[in-house]
N, C-alpha and C. Protein backbone atom coordinates (compact mmCIF):
# COMPACT_ATOMS: atom_id res chain seq x y z
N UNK A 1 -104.23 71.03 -58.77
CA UNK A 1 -103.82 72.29 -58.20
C UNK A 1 -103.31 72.05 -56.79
N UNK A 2 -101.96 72.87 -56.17
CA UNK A 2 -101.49 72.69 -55.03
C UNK A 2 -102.48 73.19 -54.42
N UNK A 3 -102.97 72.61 -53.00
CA UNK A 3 -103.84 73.72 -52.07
C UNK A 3 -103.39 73.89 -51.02
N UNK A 4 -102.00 73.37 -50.48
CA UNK A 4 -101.26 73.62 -49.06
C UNK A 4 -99.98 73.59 -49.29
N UNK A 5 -99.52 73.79 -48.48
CA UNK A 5 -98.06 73.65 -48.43
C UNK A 5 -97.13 72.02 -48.79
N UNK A 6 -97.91 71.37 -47.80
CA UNK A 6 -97.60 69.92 -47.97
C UNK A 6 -98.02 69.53 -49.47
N UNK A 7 -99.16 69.99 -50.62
CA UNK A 7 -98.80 69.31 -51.87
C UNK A 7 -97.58 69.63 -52.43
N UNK A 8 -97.04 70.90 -52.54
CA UNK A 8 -95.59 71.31 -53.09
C UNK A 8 -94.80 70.77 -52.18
N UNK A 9 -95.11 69.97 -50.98
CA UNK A 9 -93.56 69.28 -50.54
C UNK A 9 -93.78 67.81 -51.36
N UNK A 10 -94.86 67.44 -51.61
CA UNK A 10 -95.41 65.77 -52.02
C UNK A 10 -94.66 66.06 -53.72
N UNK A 11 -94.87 67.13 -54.55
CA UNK A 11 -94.65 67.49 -55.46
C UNK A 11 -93.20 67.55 -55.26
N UNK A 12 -92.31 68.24 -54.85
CA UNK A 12 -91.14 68.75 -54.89
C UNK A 12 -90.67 66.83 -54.63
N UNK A 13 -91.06 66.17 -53.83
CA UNK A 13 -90.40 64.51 -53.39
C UNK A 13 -90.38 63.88 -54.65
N UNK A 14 -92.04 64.00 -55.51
CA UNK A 14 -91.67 63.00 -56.28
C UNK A 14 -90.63 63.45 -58.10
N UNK A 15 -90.50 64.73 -57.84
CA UNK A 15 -89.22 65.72 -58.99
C UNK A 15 -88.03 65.01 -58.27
N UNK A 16 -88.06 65.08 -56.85
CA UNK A 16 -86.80 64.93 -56.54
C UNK A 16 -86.47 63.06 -57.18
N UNK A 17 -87.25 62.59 -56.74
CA UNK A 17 -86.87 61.21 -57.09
C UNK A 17 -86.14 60.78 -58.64
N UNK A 18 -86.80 61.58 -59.06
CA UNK A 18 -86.33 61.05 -60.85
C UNK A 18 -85.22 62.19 -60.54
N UNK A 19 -84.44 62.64 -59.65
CA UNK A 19 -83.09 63.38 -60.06
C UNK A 19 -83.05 64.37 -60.99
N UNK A 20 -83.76 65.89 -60.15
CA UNK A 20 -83.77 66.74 -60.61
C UNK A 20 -83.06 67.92 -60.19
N UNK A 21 -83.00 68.81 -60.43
CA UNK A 21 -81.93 69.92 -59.57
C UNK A 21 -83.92 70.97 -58.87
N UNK A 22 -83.32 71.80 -58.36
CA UNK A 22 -84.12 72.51 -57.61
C UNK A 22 -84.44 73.93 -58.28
N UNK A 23 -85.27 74.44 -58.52
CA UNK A 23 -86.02 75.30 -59.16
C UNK A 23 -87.44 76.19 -58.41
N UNK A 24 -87.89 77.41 -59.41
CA UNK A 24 -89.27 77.69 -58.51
C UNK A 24 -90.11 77.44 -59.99
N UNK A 25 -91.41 77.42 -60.23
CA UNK A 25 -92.37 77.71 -61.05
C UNK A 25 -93.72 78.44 -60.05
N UNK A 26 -94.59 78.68 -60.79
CA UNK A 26 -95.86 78.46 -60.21
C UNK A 26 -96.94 77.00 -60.52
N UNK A 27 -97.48 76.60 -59.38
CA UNK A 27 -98.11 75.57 -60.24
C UNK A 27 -99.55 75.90 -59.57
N UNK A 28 -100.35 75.66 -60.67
CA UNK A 28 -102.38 76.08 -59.67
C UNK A 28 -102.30 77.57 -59.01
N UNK A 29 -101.19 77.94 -59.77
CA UNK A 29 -101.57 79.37 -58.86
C UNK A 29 -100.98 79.73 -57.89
N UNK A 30 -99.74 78.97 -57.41
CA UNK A 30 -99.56 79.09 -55.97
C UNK A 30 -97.56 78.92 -56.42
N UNK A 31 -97.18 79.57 -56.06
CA UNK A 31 -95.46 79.77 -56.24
C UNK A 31 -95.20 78.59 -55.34
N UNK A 32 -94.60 77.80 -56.28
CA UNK A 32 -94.12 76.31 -55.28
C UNK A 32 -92.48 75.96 -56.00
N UNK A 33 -91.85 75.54 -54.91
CA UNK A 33 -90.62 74.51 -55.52
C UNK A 33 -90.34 73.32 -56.23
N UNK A 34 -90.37 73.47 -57.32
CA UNK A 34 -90.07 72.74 -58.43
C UNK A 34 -88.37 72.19 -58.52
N UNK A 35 -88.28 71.20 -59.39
CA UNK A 35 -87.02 70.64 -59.55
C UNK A 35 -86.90 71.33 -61.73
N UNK A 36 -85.72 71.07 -61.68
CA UNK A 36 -85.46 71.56 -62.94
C UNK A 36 -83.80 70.91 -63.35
N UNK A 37 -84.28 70.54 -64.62
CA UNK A 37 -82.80 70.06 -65.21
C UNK A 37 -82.71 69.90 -66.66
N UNK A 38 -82.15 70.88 -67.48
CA UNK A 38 -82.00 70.89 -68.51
C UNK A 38 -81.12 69.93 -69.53
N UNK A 39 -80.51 68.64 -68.81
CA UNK A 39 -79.86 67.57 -69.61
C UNK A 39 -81.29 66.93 -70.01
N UNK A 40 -82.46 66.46 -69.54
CA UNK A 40 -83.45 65.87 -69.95
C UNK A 40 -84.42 66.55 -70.79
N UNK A 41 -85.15 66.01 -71.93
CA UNK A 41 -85.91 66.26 -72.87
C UNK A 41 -87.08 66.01 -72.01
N UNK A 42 -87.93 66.65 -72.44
CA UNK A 42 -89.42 67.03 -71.49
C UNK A 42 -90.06 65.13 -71.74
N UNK A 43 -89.91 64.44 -72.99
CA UNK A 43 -90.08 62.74 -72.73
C UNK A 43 -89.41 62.64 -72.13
N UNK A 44 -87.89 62.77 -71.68
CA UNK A 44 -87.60 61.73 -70.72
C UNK A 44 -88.01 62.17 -69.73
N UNK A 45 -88.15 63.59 -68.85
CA UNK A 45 -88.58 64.05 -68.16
C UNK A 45 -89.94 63.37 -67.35
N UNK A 46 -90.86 63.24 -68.71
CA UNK A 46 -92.41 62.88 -67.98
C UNK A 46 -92.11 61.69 -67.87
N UNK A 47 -91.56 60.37 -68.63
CA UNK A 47 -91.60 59.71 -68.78
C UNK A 47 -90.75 59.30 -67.01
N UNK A 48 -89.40 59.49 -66.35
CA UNK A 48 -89.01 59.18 -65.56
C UNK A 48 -90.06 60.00 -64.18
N UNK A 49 -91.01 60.94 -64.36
CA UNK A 49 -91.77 61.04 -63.57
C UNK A 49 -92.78 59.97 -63.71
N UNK A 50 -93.47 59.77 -64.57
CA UNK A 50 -94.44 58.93 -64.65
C UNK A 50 -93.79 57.47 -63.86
N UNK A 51 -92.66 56.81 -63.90
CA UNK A 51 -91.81 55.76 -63.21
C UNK A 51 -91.94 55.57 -61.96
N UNK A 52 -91.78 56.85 -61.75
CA UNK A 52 -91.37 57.27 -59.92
C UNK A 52 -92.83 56.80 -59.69
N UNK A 53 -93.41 57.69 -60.20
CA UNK A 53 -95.29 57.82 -59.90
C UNK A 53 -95.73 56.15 -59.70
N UNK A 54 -95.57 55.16 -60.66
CA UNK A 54 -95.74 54.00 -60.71
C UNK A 54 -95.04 53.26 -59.34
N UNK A 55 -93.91 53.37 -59.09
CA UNK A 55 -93.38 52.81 -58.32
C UNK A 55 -92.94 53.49 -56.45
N UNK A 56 -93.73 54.57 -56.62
CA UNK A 56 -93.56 54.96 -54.89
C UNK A 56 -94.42 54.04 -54.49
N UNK A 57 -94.14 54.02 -52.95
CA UNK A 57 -94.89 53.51 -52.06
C UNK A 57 -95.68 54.15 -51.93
N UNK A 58 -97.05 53.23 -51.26
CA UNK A 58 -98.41 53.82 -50.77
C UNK A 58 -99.19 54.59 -52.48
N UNK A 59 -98.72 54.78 -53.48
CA UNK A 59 -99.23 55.26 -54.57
C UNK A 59 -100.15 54.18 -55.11
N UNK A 60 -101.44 54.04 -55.72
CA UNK A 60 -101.97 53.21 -56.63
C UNK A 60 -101.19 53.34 -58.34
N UNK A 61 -100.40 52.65 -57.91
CA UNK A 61 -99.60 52.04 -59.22
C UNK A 61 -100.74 52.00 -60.63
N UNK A 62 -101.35 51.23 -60.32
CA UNK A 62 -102.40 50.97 -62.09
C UNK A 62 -102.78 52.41 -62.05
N UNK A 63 -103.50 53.40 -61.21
CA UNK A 63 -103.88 54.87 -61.58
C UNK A 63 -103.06 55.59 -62.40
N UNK A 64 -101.74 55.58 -61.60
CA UNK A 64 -100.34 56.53 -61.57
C UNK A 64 -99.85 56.03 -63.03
N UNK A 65 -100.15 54.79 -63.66
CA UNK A 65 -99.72 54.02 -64.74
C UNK A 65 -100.68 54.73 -66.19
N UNK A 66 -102.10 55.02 -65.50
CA UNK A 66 -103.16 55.57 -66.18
C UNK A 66 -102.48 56.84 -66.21
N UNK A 67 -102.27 57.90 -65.48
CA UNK A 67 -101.78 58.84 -66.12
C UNK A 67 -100.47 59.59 -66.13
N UNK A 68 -99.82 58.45 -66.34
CA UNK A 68 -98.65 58.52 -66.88
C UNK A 68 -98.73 57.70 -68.63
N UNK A 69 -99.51 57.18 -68.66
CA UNK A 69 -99.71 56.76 -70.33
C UNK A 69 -100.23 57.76 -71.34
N UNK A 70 -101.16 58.21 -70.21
CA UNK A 70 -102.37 59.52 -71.08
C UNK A 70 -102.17 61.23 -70.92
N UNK A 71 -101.55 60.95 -69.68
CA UNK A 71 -101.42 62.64 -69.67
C UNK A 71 -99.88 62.86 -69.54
N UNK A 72 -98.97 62.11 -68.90
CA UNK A 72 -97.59 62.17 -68.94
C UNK A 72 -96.68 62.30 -69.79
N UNK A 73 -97.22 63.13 -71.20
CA UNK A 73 -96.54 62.26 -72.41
C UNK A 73 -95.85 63.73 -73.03
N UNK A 74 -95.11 63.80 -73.72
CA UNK A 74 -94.66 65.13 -74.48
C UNK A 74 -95.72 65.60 -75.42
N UNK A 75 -96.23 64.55 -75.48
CA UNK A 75 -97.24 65.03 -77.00
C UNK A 75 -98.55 64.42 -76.94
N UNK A 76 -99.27 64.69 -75.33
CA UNK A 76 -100.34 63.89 -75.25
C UNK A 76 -101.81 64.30 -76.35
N UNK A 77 -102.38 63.44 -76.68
CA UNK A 77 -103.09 63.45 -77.63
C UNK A 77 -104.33 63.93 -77.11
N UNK A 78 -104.86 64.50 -78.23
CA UNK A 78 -106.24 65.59 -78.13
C UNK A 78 -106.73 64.96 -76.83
N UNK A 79 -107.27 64.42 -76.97
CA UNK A 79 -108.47 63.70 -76.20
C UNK A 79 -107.65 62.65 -75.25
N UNK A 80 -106.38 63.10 -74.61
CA UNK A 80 -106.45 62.36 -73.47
C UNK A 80 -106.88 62.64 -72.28
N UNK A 81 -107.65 63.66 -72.39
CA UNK A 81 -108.37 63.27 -70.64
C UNK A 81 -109.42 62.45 -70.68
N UNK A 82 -110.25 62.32 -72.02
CA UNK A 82 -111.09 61.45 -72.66
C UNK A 82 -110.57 60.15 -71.98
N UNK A 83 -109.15 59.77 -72.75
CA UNK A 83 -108.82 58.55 -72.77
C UNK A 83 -108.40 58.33 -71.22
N UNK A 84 -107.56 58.86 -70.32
CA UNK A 84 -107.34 58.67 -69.48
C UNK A 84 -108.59 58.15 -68.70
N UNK A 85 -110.16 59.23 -68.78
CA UNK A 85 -111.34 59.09 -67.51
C UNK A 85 -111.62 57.82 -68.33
N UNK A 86 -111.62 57.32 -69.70
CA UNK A 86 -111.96 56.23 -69.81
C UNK A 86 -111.48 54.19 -69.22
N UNK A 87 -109.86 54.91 -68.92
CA UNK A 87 -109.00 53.95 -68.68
C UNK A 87 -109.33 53.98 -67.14
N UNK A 88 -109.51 54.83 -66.40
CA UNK A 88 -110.08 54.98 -64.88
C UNK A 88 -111.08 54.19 -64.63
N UNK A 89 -112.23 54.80 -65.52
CA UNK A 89 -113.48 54.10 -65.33
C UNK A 89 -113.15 52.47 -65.62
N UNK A 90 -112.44 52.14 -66.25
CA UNK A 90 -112.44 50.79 -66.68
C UNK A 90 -111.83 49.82 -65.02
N UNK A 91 -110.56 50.83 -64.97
CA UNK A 91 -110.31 50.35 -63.24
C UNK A 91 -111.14 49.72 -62.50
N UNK A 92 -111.98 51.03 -62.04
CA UNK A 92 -112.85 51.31 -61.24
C UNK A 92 -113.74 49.95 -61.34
N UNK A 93 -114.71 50.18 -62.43
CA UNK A 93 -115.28 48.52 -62.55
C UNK A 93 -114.64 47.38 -62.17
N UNK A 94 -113.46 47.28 -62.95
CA UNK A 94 -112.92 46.02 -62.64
C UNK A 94 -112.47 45.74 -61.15
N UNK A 95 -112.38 46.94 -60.19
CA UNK A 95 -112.08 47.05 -58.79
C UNK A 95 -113.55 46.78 -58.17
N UNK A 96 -114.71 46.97 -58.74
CA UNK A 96 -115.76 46.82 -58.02
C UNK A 96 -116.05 46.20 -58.05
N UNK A 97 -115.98 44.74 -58.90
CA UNK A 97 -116.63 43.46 -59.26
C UNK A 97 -115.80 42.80 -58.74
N UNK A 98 -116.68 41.86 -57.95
CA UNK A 98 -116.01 41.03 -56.85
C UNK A 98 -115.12 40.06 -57.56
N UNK A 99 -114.56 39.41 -57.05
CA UNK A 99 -113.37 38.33 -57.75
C UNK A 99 -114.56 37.15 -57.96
N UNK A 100 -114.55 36.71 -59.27
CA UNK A 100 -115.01 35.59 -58.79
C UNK A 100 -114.00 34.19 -58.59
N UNK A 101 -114.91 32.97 -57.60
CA UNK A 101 -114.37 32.26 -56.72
C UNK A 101 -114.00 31.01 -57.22
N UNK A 102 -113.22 30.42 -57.61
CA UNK A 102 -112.80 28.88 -58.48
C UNK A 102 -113.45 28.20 -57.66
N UNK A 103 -114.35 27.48 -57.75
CA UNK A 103 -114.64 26.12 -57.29
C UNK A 103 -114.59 24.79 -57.76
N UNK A 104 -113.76 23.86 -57.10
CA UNK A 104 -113.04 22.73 -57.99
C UNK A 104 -114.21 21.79 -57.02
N UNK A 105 -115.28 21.11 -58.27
CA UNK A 105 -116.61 20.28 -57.81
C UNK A 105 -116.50 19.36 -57.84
């Protein structure tokens, strides 16, 4: 959900990136500026958002990758928030466990 002004500008940057035209919706409740373009099918749509998402700067790429696989999809499946908190959690672990260290003896 937007809760300031600045998420519908963070929102409106990353529509703009995948080359969208300019639009309004509501999103969370809150009348924000949206991008809109009717040459794209709602897959290519999520799918070139989900891209952007992966590849801005300062974004955690593997997250943005997580839900853009699970929730980004035209036809996301029952249980992807299931699958998504599951693919998180899996992150998460693997981010918490220290590297382990090669030692050549």
């Amino acid at each position: 959900m937007l809760e300031k002004e600045s998420d519908a500008c963070y929102a409106e940057t990353i529509l703009t990136e995948v080359g969208l035209t300019t639009g309004y919706a509501a999103i969370g409740g809150t009348e924000s500026r949206i991008m809109n373009n009717d040459d794209k099918t709602p897959a290519a749509f999520l799918a070139e958002l989900g891209q952007a998402l992966t590849t801005r700067e300062g974004e955690d790429a593997e997250l943005a990758r997580i839900v853009a696989e699970h929730i980004l999809t035209a036809a996301p499946a029952e249980d992807c928030v299931e699958q998504a908190m599951a693919a998180i959690n899996t992150l998460a672990a693997s981010r918490a466990t220290p590297p382990k260290e090669n030692v050549d003896g």
